[in-house]
Each structure stands twice: as C-alpha cells, then as structure tokens.
PDB file of N, CA and C in Angstrom:
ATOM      1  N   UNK A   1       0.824  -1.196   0.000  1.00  0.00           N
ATOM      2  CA  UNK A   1       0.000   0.000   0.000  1.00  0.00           C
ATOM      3  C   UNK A   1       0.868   1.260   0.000  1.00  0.00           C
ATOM      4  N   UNK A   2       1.523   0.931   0.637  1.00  0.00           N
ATOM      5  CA  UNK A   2       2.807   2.192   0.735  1.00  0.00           C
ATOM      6  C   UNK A   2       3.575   2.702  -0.754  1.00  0.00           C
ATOM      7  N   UNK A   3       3.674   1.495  -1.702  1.00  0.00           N
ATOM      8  CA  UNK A   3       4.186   1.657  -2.283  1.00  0.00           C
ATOM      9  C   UNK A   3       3.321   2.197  -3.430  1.00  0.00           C
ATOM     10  N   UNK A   4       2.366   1.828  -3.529  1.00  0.00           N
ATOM     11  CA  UNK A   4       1.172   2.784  -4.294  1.00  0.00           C
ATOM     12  C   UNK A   4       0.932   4.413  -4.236  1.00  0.00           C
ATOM     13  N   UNK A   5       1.311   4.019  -2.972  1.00  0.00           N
ATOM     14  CA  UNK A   5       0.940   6.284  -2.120  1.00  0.00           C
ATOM     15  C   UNK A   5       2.475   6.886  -2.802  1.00  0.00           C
ATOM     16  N   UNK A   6       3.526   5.524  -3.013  1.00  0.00           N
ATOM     17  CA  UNK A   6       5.083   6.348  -3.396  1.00  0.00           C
ATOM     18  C   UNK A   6       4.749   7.059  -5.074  1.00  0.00           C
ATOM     19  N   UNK A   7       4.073   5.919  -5.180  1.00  0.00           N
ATOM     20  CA  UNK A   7       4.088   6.227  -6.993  1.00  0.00           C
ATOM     21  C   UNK A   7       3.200   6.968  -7.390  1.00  0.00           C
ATOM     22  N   UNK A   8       2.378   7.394  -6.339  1.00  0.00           N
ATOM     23  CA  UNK A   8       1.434   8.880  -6.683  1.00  0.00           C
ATOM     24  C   UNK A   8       1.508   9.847  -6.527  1.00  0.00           C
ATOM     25  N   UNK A   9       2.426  10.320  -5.494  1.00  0.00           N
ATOM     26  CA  UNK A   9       3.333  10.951  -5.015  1.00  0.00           C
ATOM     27  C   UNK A   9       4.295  11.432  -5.786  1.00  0.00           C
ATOM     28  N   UNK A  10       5.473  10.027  -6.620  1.00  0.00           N
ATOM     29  CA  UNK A  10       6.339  10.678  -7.309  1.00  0.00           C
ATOM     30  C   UNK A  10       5.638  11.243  -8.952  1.00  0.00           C
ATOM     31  N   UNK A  11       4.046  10.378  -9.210  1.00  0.00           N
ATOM     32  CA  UNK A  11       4.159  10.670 -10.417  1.00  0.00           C
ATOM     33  C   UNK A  11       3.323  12.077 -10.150  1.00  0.00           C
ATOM     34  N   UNK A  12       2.920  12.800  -9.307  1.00  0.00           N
ATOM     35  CA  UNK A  12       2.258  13.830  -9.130  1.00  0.00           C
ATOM     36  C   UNK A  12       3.065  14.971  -9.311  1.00  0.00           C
ATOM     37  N   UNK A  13       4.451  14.655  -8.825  1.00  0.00           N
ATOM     38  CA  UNK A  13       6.087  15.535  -8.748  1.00  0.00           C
ATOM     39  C   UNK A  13       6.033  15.807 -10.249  1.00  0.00           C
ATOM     40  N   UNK A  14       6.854  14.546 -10.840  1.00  0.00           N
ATOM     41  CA  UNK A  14       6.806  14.261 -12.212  1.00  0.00           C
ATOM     42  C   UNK A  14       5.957  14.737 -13.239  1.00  0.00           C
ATOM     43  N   UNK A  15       4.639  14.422 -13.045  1.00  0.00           N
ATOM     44  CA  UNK A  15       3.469  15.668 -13.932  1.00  0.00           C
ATOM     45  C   UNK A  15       3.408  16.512 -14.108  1.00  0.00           C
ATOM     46  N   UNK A  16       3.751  17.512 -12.590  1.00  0.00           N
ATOM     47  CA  UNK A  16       3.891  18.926 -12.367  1.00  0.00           C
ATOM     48  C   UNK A  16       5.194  19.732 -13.038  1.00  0.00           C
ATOM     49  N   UNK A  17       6.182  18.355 -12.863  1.00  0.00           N
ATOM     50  CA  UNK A  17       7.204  19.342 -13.563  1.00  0.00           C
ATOM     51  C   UNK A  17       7.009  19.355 -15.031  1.00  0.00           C
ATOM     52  N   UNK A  18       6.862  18.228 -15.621  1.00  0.00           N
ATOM     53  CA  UNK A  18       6.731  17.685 -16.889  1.00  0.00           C
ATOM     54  C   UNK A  18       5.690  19.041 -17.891  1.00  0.00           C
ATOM     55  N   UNK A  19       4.962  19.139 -17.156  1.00  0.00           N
ATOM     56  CA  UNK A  19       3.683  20.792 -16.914  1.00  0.00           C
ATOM     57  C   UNK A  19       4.298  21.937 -17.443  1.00  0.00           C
ATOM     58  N   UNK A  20       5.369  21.978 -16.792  1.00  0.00           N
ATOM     59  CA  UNK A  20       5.754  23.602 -15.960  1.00  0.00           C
ATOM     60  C   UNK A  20       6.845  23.773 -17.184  1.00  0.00           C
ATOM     61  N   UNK A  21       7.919  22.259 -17.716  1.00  0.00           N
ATOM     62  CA  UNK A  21       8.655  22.695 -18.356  1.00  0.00           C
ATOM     63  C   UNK A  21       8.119  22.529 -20.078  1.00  0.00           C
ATOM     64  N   UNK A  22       6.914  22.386 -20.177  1.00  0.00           N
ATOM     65  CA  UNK A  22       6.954  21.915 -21.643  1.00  0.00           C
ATOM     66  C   UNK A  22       6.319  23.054 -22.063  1.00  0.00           C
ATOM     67  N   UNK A  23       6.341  23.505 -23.099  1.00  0.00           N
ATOM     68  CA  UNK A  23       6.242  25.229 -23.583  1.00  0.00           C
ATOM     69  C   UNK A  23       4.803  25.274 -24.331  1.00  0.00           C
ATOM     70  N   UNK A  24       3.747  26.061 -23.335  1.00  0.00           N
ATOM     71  CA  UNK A  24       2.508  26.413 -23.474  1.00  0.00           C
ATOM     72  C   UNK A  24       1.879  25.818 -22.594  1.00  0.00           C
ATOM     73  N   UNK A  25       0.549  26.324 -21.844  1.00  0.00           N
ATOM     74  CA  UNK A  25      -0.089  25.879 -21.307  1.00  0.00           C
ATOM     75  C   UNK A  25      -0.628  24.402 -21.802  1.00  0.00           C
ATOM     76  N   UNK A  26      -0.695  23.777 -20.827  1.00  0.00           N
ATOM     77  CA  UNK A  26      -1.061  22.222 -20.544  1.00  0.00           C
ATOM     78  C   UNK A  26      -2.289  22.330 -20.141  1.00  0.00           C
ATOM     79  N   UNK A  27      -3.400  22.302 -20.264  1.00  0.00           N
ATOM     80  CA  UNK A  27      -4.850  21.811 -19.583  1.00  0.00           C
ATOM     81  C   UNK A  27      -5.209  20.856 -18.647  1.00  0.00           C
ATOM     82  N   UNK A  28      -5.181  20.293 -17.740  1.00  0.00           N
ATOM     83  CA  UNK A  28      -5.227  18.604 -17.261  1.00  0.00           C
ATOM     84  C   UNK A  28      -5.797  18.685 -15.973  1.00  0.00           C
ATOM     85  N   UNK A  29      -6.320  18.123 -15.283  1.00  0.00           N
ATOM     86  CA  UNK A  29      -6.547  18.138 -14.265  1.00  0.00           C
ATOM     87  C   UNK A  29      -5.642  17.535 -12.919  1.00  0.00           C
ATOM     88  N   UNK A  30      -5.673  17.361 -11.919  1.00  0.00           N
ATOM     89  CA  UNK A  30      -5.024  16.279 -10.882  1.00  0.00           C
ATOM     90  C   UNK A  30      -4.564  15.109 -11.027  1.00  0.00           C
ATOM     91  N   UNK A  31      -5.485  14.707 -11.497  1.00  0.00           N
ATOM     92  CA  UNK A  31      -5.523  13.125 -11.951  1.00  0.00           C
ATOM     93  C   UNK A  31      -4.408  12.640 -13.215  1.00  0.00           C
ATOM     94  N   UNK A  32      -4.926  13.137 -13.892  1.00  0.00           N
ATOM     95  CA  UNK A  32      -4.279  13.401 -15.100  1.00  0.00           C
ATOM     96  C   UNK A  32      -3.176  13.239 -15.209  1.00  0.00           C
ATOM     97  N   UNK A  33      -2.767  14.335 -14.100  1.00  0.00           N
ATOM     98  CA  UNK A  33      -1.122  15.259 -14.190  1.00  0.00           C
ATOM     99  C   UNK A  33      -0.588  13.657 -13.676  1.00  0.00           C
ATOM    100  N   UNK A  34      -1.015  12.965 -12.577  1.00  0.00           N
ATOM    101  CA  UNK A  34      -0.247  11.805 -11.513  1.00  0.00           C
ATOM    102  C   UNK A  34      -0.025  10.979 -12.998  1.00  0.00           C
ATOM    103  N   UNK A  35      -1.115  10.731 -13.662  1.00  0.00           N
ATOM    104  CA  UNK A  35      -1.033   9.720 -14.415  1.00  0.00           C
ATOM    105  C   UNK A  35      -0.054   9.675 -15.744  1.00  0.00           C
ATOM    106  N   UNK A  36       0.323  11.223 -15.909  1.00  0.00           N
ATOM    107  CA  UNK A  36       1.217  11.801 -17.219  1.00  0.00           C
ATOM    108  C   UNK A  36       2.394  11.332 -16.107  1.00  0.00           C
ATOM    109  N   UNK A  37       2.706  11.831 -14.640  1.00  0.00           N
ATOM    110  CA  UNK A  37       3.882  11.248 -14.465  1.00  0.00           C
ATOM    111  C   UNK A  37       4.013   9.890 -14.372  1.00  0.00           C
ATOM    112  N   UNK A  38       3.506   9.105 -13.922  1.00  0.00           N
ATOM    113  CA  UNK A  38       3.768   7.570 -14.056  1.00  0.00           C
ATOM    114  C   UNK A  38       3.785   7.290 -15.364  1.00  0.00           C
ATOM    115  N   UNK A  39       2.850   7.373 -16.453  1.00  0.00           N
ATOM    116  CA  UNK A  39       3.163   6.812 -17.484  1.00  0.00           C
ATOM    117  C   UNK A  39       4.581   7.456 -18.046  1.00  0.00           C
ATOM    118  N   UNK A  40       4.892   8.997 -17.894  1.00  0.00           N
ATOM    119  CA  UNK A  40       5.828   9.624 -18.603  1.00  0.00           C
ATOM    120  C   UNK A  40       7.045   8.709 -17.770  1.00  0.00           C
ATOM    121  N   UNK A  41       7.434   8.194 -16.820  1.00  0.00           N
ATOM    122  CA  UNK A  41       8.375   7.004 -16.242  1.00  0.00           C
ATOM    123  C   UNK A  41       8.877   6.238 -16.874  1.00  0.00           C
ATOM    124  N   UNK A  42       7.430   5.275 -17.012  1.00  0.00           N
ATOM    125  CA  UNK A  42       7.487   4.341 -17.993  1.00  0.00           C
ATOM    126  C   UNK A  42       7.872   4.797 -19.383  1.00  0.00           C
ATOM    127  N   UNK A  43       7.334   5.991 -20.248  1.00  0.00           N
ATOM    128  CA  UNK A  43       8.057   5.839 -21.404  1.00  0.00           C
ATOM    129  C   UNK A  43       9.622   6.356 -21.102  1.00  0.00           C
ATOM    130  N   UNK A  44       9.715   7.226 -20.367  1.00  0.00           N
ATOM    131  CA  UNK A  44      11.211   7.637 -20.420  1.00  0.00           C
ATOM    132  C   UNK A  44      12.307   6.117 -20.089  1.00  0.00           C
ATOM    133  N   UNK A  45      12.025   4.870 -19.274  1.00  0.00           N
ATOM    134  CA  UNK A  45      12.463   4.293 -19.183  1.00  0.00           C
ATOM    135  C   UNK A  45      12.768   3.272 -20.316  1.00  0.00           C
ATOM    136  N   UNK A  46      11.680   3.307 -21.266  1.00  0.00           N
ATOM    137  CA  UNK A  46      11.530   2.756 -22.707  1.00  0.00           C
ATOM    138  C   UNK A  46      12.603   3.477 -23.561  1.00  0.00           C
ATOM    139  N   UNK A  47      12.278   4.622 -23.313  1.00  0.00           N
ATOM    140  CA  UNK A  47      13.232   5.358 -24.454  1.00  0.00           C
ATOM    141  C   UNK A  47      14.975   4.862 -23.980  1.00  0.00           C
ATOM    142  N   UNK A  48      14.808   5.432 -22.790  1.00  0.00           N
ATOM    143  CA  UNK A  48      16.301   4.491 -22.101  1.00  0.00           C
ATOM    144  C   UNK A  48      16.851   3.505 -22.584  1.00  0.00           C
ATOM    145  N   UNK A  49      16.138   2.642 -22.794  1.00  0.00           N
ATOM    146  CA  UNK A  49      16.319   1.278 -23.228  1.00  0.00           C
ATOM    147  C   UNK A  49      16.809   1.155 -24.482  1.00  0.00           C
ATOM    148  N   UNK A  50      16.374   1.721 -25.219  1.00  0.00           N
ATOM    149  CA  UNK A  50      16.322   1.943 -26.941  1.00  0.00           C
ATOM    150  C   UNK A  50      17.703   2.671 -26.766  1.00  0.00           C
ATOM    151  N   UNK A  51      17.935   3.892 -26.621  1.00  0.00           N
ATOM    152  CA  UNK A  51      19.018   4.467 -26.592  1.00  0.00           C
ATOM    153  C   UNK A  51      20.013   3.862 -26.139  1.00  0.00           C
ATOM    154  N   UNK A  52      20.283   2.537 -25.446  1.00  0.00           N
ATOM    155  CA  UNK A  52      21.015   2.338 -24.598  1.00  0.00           C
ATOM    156  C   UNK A  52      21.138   1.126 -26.037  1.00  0.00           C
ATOM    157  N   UNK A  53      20.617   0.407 -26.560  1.00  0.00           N
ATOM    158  CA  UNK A  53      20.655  -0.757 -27.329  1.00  0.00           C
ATOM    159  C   UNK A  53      20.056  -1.822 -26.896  1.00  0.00           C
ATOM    160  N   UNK A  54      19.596  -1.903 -25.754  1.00  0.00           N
ATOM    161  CA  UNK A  54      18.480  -2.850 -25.037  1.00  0.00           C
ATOM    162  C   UNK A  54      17.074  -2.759 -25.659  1.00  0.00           C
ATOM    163  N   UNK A  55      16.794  -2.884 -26.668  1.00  0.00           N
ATOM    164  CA  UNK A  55      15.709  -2.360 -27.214  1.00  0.00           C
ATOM    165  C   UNK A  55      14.450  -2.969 -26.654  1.00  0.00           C
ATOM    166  N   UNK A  56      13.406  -2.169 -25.903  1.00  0.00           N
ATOM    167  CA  UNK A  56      12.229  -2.639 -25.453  1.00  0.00           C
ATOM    168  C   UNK A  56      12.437  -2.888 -24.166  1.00  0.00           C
ATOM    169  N   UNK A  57      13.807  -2.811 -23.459  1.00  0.00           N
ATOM    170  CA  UNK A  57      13.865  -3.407 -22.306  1.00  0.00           C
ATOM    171  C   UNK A  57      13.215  -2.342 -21.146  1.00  0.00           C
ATOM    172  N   UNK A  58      12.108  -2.132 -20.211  1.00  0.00           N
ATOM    173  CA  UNK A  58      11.947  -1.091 -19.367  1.00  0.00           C
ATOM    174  C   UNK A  58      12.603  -1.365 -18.389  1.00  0.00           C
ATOM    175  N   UNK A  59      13.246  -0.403 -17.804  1.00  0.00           N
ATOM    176  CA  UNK A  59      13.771   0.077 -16.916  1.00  0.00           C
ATOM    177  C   UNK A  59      13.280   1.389 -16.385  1.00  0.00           C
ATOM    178  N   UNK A  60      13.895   1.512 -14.701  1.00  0.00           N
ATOM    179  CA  UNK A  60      13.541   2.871 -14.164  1.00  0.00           C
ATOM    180  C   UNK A  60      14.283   3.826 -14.467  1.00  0.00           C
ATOM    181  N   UNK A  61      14.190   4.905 -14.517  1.00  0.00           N
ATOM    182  CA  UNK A  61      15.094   6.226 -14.637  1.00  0.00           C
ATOM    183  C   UNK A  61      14.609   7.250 -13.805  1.00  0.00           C
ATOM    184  N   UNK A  62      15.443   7.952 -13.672  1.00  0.00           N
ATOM    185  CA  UNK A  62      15.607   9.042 -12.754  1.00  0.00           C
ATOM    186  C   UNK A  62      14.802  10.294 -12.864  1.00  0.00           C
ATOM    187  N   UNK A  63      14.745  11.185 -12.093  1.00  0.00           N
ATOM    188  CA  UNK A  63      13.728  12.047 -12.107  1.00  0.00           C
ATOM    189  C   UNK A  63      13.695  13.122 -13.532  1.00  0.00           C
ATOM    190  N   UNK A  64      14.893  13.236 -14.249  1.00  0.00           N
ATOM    191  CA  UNK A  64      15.064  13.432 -15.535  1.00  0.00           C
ATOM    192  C   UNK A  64      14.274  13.165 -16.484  1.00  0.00           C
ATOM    193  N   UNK A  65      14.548  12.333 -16.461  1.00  0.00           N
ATOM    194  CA  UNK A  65      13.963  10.984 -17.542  1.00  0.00           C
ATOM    195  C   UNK A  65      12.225  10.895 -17.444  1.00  0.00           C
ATOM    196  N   UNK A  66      12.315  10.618 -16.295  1.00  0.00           N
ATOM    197  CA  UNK A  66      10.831  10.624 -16.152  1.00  0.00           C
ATOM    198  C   UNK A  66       9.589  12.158 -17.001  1.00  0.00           C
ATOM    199  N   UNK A  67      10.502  13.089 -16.003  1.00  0.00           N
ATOM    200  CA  UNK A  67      10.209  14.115 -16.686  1.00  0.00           C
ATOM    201  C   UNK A  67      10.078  14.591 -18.132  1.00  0.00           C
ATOM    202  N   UNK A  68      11.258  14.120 -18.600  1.00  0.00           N
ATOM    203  CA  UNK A  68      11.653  14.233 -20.090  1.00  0.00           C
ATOM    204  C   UNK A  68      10.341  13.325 -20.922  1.00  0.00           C
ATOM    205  N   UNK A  69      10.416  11.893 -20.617  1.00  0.00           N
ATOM    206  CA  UNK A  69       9.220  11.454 -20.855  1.00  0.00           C
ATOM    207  C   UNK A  69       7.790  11.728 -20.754  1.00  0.00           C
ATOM    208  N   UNK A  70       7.485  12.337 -19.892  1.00  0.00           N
ATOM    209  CA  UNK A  70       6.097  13.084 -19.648  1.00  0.00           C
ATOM    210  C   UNK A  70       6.000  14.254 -20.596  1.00  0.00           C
ATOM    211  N   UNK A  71       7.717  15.043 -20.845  1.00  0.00           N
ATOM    212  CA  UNK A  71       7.033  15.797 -21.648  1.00  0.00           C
ATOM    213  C   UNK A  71       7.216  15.581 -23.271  1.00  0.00           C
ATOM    214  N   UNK A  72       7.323  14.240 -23.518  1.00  0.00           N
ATOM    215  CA  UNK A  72       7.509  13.475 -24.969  1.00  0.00           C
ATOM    216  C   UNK A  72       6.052  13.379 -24.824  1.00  0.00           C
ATOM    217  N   UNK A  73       5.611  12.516 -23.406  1.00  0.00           N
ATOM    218  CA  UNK A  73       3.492  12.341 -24.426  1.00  0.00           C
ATOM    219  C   UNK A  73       3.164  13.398 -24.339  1.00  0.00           C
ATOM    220  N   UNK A  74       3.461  14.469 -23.585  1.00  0.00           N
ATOM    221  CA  UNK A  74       2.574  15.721 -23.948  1.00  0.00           C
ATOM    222  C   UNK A  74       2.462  16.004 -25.187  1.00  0.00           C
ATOM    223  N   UNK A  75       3.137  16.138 -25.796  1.00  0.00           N
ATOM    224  CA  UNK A  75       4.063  16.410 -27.466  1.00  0.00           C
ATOM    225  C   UNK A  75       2.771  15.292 -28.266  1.00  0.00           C
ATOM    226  N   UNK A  76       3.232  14.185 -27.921  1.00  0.00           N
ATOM    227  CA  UNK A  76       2.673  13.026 -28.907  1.00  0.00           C
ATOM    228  C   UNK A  76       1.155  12.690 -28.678  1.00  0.00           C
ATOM    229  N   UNK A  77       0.739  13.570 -27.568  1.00  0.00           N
ATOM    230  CA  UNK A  77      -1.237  13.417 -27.261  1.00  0.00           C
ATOM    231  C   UNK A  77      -1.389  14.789 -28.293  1.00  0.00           C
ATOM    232  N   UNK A  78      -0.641  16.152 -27.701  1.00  0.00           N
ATOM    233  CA  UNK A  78      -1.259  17.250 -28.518  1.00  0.00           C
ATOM    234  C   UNK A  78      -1.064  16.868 -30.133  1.00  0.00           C
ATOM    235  N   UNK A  79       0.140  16.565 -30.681  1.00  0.00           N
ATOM    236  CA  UNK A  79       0.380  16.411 -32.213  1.00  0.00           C
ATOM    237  C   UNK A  79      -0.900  15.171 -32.724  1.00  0.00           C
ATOM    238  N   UNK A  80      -1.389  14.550 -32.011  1.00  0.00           N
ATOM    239  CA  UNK A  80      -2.504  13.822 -32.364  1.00  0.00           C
ATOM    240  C   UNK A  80      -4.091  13.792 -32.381  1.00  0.00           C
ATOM    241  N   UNK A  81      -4.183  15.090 -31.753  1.00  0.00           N
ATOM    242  CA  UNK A  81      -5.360  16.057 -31.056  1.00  0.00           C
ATOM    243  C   UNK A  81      -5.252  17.107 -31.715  1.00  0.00           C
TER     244      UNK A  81
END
C-alpha cells in the first residue's frame, strides 16, 4: 500500500514538472497530471532502453527521464489532437 501512495506521489512531482517545463499551457486536471507522471516514467524508461541498445527493455530512470518522458506524451497526445 505504501508503495502505491510512493508512486502517486512521485508521479504527481513528475506531472507537475513535466507541466511547468513543456512550452505552453497544458490543460489537465489532478488526476491526469499523476497519471502523465507515471506513465511519462514508464516511457522515459523505454526510451532508455532503446538508446542504450536494449531495445524494449523497461527500466527505471531518474527524475530526468521521467520528466523528459512526460514531456515526450505531452508532445505526442497534442500532435494527435
């Protein structure tokens, strides 16, 4: 249970920044934002992988990454919207 409250927590961090640094207002609500950071995790850890030559392999990455990833789907929801 604990570890559920960690990952809402960090992906709530992660959303907010992911938000703040990607250029133009973002729309989203609370929810949203937690869920852009956890998933943005997961892809940044994907992309990791690929870059690294592990292709497909997920892994975790750092608060960077995460970030960086959150603000890749921002990019890839709006360019599809």
């Amino acid at each position: 249970m604990l570890q559920i409250i960690g990952y809402i927590v960090l992906g709530l961090i992660v959303g907010i920044l992911a938000r703040f640094f990607y250029p133009g207002a973002v729309d989203m609500g609370w929810i949203m934002t937690i869920l852009l950071g956890i998933v943005g995790g997961i892809v940044g850890g994907f992309v990791a992988g690929l870059v690294d030559g592990k292709s497909g392999n997920f892994r975790p990455v750092g608060l960077i990454g995460s970030v960086l990833g959150g603000m890749l789907l921002i990019f890839i929801v709006r360019m599809f919207s």
